[in-house]
Protein backbone atom coordinates (compact mmCIF):
# COMPACT_ATOMS: atom_id res chain seq x y z
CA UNK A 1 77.80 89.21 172.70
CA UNK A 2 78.88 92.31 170.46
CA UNK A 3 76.81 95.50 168.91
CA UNK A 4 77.85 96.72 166.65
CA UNK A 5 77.98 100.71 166.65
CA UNK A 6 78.28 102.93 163.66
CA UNK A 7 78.33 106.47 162.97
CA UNK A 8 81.47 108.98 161.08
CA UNK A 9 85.03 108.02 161.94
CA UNK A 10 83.83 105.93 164.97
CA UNK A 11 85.98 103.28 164.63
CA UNK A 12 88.79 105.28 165.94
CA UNK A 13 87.87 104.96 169.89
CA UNK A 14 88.58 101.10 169.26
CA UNK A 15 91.65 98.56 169.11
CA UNK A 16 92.48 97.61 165.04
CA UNK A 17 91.56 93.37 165.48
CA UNK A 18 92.23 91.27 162.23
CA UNK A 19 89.33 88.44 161.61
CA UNK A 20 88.94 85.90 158.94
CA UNK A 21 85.42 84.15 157.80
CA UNK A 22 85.13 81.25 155.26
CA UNK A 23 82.24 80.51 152.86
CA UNK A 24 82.08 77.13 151.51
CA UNK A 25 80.20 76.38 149.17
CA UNK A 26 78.42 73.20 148.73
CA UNK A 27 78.91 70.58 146.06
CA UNK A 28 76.65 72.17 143.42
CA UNK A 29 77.55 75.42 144.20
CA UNK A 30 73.91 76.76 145.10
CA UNK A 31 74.46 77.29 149.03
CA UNK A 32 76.50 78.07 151.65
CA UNK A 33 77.57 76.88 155.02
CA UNK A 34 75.81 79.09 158.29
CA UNK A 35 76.44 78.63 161.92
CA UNK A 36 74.16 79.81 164.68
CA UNK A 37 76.09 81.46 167.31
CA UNK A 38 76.48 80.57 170.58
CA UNK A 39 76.36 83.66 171.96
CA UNK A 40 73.98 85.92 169.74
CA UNK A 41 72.07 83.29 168.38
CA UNK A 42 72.46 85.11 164.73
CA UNK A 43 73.38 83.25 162.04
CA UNK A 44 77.12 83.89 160.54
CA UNK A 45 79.97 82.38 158.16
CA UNK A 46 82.43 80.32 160.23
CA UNK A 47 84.96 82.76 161.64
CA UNK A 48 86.76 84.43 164.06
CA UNK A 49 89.87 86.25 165.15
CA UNK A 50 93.63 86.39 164.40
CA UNK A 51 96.27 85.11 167.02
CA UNK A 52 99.63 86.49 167.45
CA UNK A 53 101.91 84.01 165.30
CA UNK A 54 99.38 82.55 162.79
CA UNK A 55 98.82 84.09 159.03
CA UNK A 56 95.15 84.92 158.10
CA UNK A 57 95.23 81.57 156.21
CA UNK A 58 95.78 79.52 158.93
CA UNK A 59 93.57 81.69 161.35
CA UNK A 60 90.66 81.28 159.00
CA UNK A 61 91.56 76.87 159.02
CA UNK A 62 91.41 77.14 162.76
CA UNK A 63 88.50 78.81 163.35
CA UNK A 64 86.60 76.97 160.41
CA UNK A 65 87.71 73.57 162.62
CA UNK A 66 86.93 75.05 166.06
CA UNK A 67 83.55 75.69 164.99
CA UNK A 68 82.37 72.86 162.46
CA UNK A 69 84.66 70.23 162.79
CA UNK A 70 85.99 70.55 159.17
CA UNK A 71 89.38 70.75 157.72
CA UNK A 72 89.34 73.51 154.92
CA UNK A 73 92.15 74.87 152.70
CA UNK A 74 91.67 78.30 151.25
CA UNK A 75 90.31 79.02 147.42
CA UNK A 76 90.84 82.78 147.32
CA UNK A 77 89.89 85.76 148.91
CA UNK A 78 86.19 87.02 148.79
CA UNK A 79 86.86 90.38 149.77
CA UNK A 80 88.57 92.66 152.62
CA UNK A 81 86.47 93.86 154.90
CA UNK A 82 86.59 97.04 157.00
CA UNK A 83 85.19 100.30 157.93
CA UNK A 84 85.84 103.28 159.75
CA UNK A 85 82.88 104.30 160.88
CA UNK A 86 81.91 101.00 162.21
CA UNK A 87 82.72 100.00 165.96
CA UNK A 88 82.14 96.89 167.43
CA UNK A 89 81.60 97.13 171.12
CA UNK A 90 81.57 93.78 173.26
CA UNK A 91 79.91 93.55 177.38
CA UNK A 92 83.11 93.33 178.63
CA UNK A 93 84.09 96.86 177.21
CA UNK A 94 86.29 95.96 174.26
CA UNK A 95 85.82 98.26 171.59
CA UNK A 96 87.42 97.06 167.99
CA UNK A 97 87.74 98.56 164.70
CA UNK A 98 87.65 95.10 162.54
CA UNK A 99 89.33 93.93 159.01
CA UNK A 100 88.16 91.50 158.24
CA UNK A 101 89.40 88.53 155.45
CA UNK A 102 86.61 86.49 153.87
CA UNK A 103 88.32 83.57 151.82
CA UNK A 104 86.43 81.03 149.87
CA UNK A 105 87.73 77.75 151.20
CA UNK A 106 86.96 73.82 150.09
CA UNK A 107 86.54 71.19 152.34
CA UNK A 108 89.45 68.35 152.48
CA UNK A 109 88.48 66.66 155.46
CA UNK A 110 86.63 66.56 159.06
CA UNK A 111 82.78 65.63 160.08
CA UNK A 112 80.33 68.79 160.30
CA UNK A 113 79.57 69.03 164.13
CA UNK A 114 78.67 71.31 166.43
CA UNK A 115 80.68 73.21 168.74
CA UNK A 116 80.81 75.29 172.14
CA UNK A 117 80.52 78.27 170.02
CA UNK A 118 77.62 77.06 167.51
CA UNK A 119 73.90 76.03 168.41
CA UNK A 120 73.26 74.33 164.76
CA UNK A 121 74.51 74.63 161.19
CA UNK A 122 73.12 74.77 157.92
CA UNK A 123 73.57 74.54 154.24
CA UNK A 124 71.92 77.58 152.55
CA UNK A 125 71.00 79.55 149.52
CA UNK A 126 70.93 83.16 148.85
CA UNK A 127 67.32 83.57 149.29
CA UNK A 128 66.90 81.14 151.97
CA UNK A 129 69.38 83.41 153.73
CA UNK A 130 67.63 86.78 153.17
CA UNK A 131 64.89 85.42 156.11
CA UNK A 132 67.63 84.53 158.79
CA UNK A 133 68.92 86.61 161.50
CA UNK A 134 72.03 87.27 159.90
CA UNK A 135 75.85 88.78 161.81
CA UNK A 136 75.47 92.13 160.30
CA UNK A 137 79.16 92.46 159.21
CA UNK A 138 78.68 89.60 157.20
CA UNK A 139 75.84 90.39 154.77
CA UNK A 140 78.23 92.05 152.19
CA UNK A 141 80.74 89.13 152.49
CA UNK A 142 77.93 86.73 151.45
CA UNK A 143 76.23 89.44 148.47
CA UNK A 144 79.87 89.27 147.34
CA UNK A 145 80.11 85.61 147.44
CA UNK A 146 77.14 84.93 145.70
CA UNK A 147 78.00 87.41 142.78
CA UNK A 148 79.68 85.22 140.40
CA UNK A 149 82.80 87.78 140.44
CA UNK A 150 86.28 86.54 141.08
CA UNK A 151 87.48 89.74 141.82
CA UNK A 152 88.74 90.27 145.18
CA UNK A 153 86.41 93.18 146.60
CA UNK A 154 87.70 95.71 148.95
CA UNK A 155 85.25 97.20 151.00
């Protein structure tokens, strides 16, 4: 588990750690795929970090199939994520300064299950999603997938 600490230029007492996230969409458009972490129990977009040796494409395919058994290939990208005053500290002491990718990514194969890292999954709109428990870092990626805009935001 992670908290996430922020206050001016704090992101400077941690490591710079790339991380992708996916929305997808479903068929009509009107929700989005959540997990339920393992570890926080919060509610997030699939996602995790970069490995030495993979693109942000292919870390954001990997994760997506780690976590909900399905084989995605990428749309385009959401946004870019990052801030400097923002410091995510985990309990084993690791303290990261995050970018983060958020590509919009279509399904092309695999069964929805869960995973080691995910407690249950869902299918949901933007209002459904303003009463969950949500990953703080990822409350701007989904406002910016739900605007309609196919500008790539950099935040």
């Amino acid at each position: 588990m992670a908290n996430i600490i922020t206050g001016h230029r704090v992101g400077q007492y941690g490591t710079i750690r790339v991380g992708c996230s996916a929305v997808i969409f479903n068929k009509s458009n009107e929700k989005i795929l959540l997990t339920r972490r393992e570890d926080n129990n919060q509610w997030c977009l699939p996602s995790g970090g970069m490995e030495s040796g993979e693109s942000a494409s292919e870390t954001c395919i990997r994760e997506v199939e780690e976590e909900t058994g399905l084989r995605v290939e990428m749309k385009r990208i959401i946004g870019i994520y990052t801030s400097p005053d923002e410091l995510v500290v985990y309990q084993d002491g690791n303290k990261i300064q995050l970018v983060a990718i958020c590509f919009e990514a279509k399904i092309v194969g695999g069964e929805l299950r869960l995973s080691c890292e995910t407690t249950e999954y869902g299918y949901f709109s933007y209002q459904e999603i303003q009463e969950l428990d949500l990953l703080l870092n990822h409350v701007q990626r989904i406002k910016d997938a739900y605007s309609g805009e196919m500008m790539t935001f950099i935040r």
